[in-house]
C-alpha atoms as a PDB file:
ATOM      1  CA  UNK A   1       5.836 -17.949 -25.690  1.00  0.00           C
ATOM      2  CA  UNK A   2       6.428 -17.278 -22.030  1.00  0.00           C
ATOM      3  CA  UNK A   3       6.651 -20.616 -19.776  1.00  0.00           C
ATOM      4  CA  UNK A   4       6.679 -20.534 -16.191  1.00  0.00           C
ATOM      5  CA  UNK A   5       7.887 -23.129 -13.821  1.00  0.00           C
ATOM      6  CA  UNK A   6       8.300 -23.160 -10.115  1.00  0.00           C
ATOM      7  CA  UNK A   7      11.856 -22.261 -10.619  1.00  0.00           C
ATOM      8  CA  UNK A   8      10.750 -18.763 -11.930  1.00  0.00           C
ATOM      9  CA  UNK A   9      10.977 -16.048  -9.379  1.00  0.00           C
ATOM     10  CA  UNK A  10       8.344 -13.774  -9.775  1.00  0.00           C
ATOM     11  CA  UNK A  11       8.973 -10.410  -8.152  1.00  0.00           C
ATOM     12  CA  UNK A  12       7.209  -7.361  -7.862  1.00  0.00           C
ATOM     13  CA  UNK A  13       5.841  -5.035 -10.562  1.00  0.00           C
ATOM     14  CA  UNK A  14       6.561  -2.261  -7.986  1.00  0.00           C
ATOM     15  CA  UNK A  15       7.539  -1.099  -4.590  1.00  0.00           C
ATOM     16  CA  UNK A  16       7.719   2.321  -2.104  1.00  0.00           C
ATOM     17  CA  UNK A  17       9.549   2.900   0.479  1.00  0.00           C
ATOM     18  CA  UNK A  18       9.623   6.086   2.560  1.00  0.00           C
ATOM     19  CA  UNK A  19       8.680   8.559   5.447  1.00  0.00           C
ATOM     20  CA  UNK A  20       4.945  10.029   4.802  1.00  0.00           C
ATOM     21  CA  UNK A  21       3.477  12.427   7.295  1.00  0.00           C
ATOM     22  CA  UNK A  22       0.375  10.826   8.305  1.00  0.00           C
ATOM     23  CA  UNK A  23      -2.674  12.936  10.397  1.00  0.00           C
ATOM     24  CA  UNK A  24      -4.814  10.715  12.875  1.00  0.00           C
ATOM     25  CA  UNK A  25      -8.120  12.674  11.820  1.00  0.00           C
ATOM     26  CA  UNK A  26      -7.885  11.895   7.850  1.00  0.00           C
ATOM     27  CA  UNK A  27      -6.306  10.169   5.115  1.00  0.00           C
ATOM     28  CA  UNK A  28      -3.289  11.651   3.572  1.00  0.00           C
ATOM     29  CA  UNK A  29      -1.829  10.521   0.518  1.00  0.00           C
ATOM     30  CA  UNK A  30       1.007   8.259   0.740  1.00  0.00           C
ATOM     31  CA  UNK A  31       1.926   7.325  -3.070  1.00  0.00           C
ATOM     32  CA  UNK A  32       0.645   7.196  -6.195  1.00  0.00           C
ATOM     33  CA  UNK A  33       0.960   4.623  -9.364  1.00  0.00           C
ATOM     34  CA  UNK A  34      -0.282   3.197 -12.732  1.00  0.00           C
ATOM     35  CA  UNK A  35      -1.210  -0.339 -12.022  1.00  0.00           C
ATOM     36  CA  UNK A  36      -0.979  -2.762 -15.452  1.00  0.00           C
ATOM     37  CA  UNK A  37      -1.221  -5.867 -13.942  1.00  0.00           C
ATOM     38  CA  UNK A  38      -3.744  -7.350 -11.171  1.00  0.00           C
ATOM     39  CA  UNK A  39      -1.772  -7.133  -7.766  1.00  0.00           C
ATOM     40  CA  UNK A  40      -2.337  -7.443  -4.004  1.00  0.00           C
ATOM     41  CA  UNK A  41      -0.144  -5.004  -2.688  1.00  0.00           C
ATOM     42  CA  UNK A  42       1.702  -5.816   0.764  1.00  0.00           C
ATOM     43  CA  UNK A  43       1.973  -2.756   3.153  1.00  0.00           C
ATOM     44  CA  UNK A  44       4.440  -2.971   5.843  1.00  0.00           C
ATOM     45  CA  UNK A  45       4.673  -0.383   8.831  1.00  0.00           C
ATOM     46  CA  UNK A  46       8.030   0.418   9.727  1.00  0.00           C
ATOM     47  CA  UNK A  47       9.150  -1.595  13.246  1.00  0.00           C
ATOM     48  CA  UNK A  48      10.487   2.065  14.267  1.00  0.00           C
ATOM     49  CA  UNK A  49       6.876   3.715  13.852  1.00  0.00           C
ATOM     50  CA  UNK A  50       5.851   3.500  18.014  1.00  0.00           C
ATOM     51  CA  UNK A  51       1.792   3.733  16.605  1.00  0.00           C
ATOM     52  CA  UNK A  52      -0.808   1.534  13.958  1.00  0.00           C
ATOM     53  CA  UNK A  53      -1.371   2.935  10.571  1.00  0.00           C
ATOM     54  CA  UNK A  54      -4.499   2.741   9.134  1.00  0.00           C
ATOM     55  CA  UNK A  55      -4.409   2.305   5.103  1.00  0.00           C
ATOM     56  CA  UNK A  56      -6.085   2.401   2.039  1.00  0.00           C
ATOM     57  CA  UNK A  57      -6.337   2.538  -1.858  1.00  0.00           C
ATOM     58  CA  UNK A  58      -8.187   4.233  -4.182  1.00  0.00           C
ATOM     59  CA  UNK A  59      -8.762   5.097  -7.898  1.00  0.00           C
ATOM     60  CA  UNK A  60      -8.654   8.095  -9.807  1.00  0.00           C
ATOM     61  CA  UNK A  61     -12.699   8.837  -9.173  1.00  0.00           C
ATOM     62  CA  UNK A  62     -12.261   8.220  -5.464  1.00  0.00           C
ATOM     63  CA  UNK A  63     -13.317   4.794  -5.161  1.00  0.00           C
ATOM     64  CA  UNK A  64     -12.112   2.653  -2.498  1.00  0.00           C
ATOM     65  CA  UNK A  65     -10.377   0.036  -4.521  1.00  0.00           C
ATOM     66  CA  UNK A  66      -8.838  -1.549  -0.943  1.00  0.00           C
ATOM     67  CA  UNK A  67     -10.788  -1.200   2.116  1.00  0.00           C
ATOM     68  CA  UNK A  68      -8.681   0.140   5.214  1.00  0.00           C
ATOM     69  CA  UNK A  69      -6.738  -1.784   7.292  1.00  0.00           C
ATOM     70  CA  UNK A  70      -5.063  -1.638  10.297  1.00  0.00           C
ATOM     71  CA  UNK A  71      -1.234  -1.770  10.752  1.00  0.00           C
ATOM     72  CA  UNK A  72       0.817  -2.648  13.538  1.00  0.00           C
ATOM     73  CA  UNK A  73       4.551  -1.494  13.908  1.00  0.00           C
ATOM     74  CA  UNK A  74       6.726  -3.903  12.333  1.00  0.00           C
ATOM     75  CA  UNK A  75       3.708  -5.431  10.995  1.00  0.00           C
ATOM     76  CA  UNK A  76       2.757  -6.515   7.125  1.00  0.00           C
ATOM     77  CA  UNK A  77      -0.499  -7.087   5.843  1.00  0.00           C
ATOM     78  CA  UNK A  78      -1.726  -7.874   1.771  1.00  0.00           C
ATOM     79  CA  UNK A  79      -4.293  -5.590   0.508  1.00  0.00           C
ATOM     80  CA  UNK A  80      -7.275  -7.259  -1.774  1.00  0.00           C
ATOM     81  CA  UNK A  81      -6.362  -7.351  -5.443  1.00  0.00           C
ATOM     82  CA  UNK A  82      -6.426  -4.455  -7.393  1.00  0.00           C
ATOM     83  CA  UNK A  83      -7.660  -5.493 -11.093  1.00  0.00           C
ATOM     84  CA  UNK A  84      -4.966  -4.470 -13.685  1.00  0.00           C
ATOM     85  CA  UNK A  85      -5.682  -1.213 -15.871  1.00  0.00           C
ATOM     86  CA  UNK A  86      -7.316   0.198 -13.030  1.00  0.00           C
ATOM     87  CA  UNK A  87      -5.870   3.414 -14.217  1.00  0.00           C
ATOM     88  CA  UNK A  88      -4.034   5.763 -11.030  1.00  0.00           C
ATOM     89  CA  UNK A  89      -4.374   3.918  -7.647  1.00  0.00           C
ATOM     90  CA  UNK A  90      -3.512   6.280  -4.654  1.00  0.00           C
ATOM     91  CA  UNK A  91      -2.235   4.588  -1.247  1.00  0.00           C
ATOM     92  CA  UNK A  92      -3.914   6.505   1.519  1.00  0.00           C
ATOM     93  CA  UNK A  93      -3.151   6.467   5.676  1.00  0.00           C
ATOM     94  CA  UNK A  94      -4.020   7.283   8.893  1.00  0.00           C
ATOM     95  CA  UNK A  95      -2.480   6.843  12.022  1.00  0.00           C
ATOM     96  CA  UNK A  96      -3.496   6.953  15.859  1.00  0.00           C
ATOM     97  CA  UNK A  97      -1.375   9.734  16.685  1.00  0.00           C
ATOM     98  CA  UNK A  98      -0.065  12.089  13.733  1.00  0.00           C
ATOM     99  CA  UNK A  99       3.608  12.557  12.792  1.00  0.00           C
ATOM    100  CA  UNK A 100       5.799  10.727  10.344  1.00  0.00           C
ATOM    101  CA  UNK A 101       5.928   6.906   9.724  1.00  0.00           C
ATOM    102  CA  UNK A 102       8.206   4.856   7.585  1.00  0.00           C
ATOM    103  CA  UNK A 103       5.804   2.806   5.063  1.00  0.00           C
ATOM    104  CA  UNK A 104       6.741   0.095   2.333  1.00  0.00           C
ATOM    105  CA  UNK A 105       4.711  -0.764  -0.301  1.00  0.00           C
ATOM    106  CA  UNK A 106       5.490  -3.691  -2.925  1.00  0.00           C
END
């Protein structure tokens, strides 16, 4: 029997951090996982990036699972919940002028 309190620190299931090359005229893949659990993923765009990201998630048939949103640098935002056993879920950007861009997902 699991019981949870508000001392219990819940953290997340998962997290990405990294460069991705990103092109401002269509989505390129950013990373990929295997989502178990329901989760609204927080995207943050690096406060070096000088330009907004535009991101996304999908599943393994294409679907948009998360509609896009816009980015900021230095900026975080929380993606809608994915449902858990939603199979692969791909993390997908764009950005207003291509080049690489220092993303974290968790």
């Amino acid at each position: 029997e699991l019981l949870i309190t508000s001392e219990n620190n819940i953290q997340p299931r998962w997290s990405w951090s990294g460069t991705a090359y990103l092109s401002n005229e269509s989505y390129c893949n950013i990373t990929t996982y295997n989502n178990f659990w329901k989760d609204s993923p927080k995207v943050t765009n690096g406060d070096s990036n000088k330009y907004s990201v535009t991101v996304r998630a999908i599943n393994e048939k294409g679907e948009i699972v998360c509609p896009e949103q816009t980015i900021l640098p230095g900026e975080t935002v929380k993606l809608n919940r994915i449902n858990a056993f939603g199979g692969k879920i791909t993390f997908q950007g764009k950005a207003t002028e291509k080049g690489d861009y220092y993303i974290s997902l968790t």
